[in-house]
Protein backbone atom coordinates (compact mmCIF):
# COMPACT_ATOMS: atom_id res chain seq x y z
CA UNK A 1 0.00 0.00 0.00
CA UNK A 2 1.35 3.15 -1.08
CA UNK A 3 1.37 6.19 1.84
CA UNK A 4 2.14 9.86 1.35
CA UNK A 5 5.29 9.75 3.12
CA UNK A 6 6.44 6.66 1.24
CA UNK A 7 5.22 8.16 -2.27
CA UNK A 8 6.44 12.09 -1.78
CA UNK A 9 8.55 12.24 1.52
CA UNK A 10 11.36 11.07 0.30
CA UNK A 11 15.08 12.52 1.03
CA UNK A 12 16.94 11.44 -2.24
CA UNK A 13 14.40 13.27 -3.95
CA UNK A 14 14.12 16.43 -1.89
CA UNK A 15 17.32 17.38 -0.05
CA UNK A 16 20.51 17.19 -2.28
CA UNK A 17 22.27 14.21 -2.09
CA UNK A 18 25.88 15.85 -2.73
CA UNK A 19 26.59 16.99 1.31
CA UNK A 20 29.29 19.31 0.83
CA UNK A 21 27.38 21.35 -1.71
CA UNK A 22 25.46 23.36 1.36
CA UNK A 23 28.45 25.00 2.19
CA UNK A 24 28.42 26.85 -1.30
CA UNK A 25 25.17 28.85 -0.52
CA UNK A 26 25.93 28.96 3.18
CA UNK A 27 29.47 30.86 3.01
CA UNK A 28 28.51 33.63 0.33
CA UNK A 29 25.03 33.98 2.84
CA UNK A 30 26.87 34.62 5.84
CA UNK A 31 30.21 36.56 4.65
CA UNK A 32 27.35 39.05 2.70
CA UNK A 33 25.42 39.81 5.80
CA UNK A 34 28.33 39.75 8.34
CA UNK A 35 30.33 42.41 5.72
CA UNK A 36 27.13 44.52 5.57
CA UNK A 37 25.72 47.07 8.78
CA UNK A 38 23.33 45.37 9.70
CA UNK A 39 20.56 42.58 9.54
CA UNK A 40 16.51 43.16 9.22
CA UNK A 41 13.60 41.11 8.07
CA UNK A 42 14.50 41.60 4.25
CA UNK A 43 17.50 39.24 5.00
CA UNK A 44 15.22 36.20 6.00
CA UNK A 45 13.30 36.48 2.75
CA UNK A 46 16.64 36.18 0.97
CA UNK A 47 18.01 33.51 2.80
CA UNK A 48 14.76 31.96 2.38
CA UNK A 49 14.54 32.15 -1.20
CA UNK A 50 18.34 31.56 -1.65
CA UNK A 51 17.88 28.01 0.02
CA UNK A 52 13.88 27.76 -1.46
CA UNK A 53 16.22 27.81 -4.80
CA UNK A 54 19.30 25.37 -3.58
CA UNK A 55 17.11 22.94 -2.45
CA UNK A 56 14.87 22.98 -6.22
CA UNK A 57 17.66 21.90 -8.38
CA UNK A 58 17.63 18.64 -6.93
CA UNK A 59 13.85 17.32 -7.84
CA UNK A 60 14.43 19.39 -10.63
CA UNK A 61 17.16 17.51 -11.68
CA UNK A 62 15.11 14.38 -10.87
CA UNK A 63 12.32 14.87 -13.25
CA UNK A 64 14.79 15.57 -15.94
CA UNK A 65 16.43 11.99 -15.01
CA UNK A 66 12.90 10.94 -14.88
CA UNK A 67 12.02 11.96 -18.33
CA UNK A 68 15.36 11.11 -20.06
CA UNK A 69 14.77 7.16 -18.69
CA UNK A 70 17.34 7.80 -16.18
CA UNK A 71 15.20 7.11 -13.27
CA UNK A 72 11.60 5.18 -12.96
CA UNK A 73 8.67 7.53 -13.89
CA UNK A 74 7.41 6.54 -10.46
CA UNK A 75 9.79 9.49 -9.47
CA UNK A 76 7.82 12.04 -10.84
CA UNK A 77 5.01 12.70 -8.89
CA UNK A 78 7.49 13.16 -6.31
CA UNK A 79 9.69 15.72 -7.74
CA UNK A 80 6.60 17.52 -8.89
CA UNK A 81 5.41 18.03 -5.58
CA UNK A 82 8.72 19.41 -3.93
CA UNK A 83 9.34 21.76 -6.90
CA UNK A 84 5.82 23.44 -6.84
CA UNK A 85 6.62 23.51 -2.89
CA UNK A 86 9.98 24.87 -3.39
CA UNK A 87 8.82 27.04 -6.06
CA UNK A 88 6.02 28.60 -4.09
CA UNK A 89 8.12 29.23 -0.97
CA UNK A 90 11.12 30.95 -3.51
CA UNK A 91 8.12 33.28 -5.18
CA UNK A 92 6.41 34.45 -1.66
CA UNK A 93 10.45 35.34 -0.93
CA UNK A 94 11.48 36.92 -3.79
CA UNK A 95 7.89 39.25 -3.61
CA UNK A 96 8.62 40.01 -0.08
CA UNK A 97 11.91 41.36 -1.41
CA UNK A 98 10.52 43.49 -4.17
CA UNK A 99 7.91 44.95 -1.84
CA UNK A 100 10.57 46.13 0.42
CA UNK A 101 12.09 48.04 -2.32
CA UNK A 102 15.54 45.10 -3.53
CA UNK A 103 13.88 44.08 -6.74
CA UNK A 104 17.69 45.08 -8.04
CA UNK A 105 18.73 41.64 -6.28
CA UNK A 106 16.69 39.34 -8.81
CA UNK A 107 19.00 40.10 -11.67
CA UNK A 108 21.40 38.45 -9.71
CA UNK A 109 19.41 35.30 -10.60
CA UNK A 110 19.77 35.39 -14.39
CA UNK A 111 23.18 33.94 -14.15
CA UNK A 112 21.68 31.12 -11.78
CA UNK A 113 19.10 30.49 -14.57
CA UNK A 114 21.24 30.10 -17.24
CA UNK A 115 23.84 27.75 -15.10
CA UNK A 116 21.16 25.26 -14.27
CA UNK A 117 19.90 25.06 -17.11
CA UNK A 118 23.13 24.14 -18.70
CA UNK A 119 23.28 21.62 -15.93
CA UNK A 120 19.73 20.40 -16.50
CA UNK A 121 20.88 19.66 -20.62
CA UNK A 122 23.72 18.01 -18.94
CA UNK A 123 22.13 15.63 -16.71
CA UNK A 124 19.92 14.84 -19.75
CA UNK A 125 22.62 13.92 -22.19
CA UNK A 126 23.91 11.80 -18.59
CA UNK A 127 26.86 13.61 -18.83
CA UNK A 128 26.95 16.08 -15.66
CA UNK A 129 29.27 13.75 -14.35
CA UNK A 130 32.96 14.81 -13.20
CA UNK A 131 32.34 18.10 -14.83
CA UNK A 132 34.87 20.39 -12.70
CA UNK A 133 34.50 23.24 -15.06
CA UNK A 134 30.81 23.41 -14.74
CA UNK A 135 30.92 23.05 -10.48
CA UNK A 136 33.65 26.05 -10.91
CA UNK A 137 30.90 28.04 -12.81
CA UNK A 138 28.29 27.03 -11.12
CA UNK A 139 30.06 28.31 -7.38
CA UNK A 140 29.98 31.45 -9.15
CA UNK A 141 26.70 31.70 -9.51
CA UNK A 142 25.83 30.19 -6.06
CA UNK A 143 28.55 33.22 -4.61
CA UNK A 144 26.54 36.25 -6.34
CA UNK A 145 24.35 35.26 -2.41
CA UNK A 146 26.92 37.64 -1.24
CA UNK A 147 26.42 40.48 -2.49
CA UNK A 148 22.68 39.73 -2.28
CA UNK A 149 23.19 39.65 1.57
CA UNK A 150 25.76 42.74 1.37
CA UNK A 151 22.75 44.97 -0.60
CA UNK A 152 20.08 44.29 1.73
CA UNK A 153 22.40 44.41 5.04
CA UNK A 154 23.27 47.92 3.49
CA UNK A 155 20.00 48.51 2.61
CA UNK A 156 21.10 49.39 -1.04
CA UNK A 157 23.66 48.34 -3.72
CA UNK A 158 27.00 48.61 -3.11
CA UNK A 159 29.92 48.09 -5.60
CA UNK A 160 31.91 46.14 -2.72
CA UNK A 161 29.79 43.62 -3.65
CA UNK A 162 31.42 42.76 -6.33
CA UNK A 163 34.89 42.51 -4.12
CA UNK A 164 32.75 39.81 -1.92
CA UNK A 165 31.48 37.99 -5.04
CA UNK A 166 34.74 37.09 -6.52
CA UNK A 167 36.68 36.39 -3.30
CA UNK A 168 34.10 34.14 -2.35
CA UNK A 169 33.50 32.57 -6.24
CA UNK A 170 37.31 32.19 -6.65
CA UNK A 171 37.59 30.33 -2.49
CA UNK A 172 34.62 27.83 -3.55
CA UNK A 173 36.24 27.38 -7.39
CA UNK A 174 39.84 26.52 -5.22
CA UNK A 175 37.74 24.16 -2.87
CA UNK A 176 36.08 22.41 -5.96
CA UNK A 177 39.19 21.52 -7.65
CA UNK A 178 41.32 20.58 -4.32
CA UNK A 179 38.40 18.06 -3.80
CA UNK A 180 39.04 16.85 -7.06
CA UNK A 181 42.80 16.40 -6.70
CA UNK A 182 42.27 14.81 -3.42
CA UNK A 183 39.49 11.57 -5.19
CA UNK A 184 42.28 11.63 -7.75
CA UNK A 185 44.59 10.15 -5.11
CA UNK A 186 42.14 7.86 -4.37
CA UNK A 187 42.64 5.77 -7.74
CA UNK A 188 46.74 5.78 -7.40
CA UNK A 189 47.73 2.20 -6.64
CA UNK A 190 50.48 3.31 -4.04
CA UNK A 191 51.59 6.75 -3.43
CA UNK A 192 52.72 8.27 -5.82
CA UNK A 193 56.32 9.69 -6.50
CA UNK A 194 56.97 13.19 -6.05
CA UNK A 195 56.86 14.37 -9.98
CA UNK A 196 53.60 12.87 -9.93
CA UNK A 197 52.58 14.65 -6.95
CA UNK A 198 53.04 17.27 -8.30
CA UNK A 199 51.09 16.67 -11.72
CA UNK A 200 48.27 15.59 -9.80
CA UNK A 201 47.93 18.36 -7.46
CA UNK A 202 49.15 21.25 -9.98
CA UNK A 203 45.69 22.60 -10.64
CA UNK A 204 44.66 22.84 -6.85
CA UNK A 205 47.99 24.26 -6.13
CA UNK A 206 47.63 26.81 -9.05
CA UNK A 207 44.05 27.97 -7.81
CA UNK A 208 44.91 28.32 -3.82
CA UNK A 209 48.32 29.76 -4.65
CA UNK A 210 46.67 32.44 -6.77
CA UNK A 211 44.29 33.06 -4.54
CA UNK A 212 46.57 33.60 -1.79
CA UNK A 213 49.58 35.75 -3.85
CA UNK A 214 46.40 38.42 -5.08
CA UNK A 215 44.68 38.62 -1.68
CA UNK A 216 47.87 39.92 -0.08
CA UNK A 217 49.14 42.26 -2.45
CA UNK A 218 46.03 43.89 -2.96
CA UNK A 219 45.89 44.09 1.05
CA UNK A 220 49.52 45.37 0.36
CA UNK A 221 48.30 47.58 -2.23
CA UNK A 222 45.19 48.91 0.67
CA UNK A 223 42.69 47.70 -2.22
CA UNK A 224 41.18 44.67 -0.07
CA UNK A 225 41.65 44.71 3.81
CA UNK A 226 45.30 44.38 5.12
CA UNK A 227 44.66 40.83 6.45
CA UNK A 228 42.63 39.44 4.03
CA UNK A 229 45.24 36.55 2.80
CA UNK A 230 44.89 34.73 6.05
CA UNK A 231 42.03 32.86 5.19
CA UNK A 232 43.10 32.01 1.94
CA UNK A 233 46.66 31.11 3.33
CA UNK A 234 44.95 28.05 5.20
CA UNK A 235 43.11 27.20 1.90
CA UNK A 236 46.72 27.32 0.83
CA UNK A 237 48.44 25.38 3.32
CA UNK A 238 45.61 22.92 3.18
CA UNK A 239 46.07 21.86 -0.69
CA UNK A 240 50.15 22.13 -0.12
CA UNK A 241 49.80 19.54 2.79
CA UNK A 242 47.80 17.15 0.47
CA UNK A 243 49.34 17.39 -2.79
CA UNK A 244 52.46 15.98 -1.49
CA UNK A 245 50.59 13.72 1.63
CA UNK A 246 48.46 12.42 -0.66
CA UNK A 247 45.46 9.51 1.18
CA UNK A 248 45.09 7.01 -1.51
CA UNK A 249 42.64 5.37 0.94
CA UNK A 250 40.84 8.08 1.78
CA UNK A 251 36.70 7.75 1.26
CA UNK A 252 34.83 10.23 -0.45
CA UNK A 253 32.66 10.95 2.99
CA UNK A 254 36.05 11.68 4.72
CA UNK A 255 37.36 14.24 1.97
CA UNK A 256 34.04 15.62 1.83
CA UNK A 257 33.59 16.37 5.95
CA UNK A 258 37.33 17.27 5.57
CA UNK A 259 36.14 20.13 3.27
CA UNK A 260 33.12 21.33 5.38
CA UNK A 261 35.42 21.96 8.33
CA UNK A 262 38.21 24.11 6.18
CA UNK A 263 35.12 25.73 4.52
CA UNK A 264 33.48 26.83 7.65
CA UNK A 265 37.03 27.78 9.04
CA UNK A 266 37.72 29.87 6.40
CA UNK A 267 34.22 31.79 6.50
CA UNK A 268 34.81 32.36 10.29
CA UNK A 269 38.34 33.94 9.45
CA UNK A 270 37.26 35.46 6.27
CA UNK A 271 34.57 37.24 8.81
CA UNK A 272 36.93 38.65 11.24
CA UNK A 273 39.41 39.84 8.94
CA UNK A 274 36.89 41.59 6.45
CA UNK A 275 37.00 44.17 9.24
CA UNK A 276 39.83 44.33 10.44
């Protein structure tokens, strides 16, 4: 006998299934509104609607697989549910917003629009797979949250938004690609020697160590705050300590978690030195 819960409450089809993909609309959320003066009910309709719209790619995402034979149609009825419920909870949001006078916040969603849908023609051709490029773009889109939370904690726009958007886009791209470095390891037979270290972990090191190297001049330079690089110097030290430690045996779960807690570190730094 079929029963609601059993029919439409079901996790894999209404919470995301990748874990360490909440800390993507979590960090821009919270470095936006801790950067801005200061925080009023506007603020909860955007981080309403911000997680209304994380949470709706993935039944989204499960119709698609539905429709493209991916998945059993039994799916469907499902997914429908959760995205009218998502949908409906995003729309109340975003017209809360526009009544309180941000309605210059939803262009910020055009880029979102046009990512997922280039993910949605992905999963359809079943090729989203192991698609590093489109996570890196797709972070981007996820990090224009911040200056979402930076207009509405300043009650208006303000072009350091921008700043917040691209530190926080070019963190989560680093993050992305470290994680892949790190399940590369995890098909090496033994560890490998330290040329091939190297070649494995020359992307990750190339995103964190650019990362770090333009944070601190342009603290140097008085264009971002002084101490900015600090955060990004544990993002650093964090892909430096891997790429030549590499854990051959290490499961996805535990690189994952492992990424969560540097994540969350680096928000809580990236916090306190935004003002200093």
């Amino acid at each position: 006998m079929t029963t609601f819960k059993s029919k439409y409450l079901r996790k894999q089809i209404f919470l995301p299934q990748d874990h360490g993909s909440w800390v993507f609309i979590l960090m821009p959320l919270f470095i936006g509104f801790f950067a801005g003066s200061e925080f009023s009910s506007p603020a909860i309709y955007l981080i309403v609607a911000a997680m209304a719209a994380f949470l709706i790619r993935q039944p989204v995402t499960i119709a698609v697989k539905a429709y493209a034979g991916r998945r059993p149609r039994t799916d469907m009825p499902a997914a429908r549910f959760w995205i009218l419920i998502y949908g409906t909870i995003a729309l109340i949001m975003l017209f809360g917003l526009i009544s309180r006078g941000f309605s210059t916040v939803l262009y910020l969603a055009i880029p979102g629009f046009a990512i997922f849908g280039w993910h949605l023609y992905l999963v359809s051709k079943r090729d989203e797979r192991k698609q590093a490029g489109l996570e890196v773009v797709a972070s981007g889109a996820l990090a224009l949250a911040a200056p979402a939370a930076l207009w509405i904690a300043n009650g208006g726009y303000d072009s350091q938004g921008w700043v917040l958007w691209l530190l926080v886009w070019f963190q989560s791209a680093a993050s992305i690609i470290h994680a892949y470095m790190r399940l590369s390891h995890r098909k090496q037979a033994q560890v490998p020697e330290r040329a091939e270290k190297i070649q494995l972990g020359r992307r990750a090191l190339a995103y964190t160590s650019f990362n770090f190297i333009a944070s601190l001049l342009l603290g140097i330079f008085g264009i971002l705050p002084r101490f900015i690089f600090i955060p990004f110097l544990l993002q650093l030290g964090e892909t430096v300590w891997w790429a030549f430690n590499p854990d051959i045996k290490a499961k996805p779960t535990a690189v994952g978690f492992r990424q969560l807690a540097i994540s969350t570190l680096f928000t809580i730094l990236f916090i306190i030195f935004w003002s200093v």
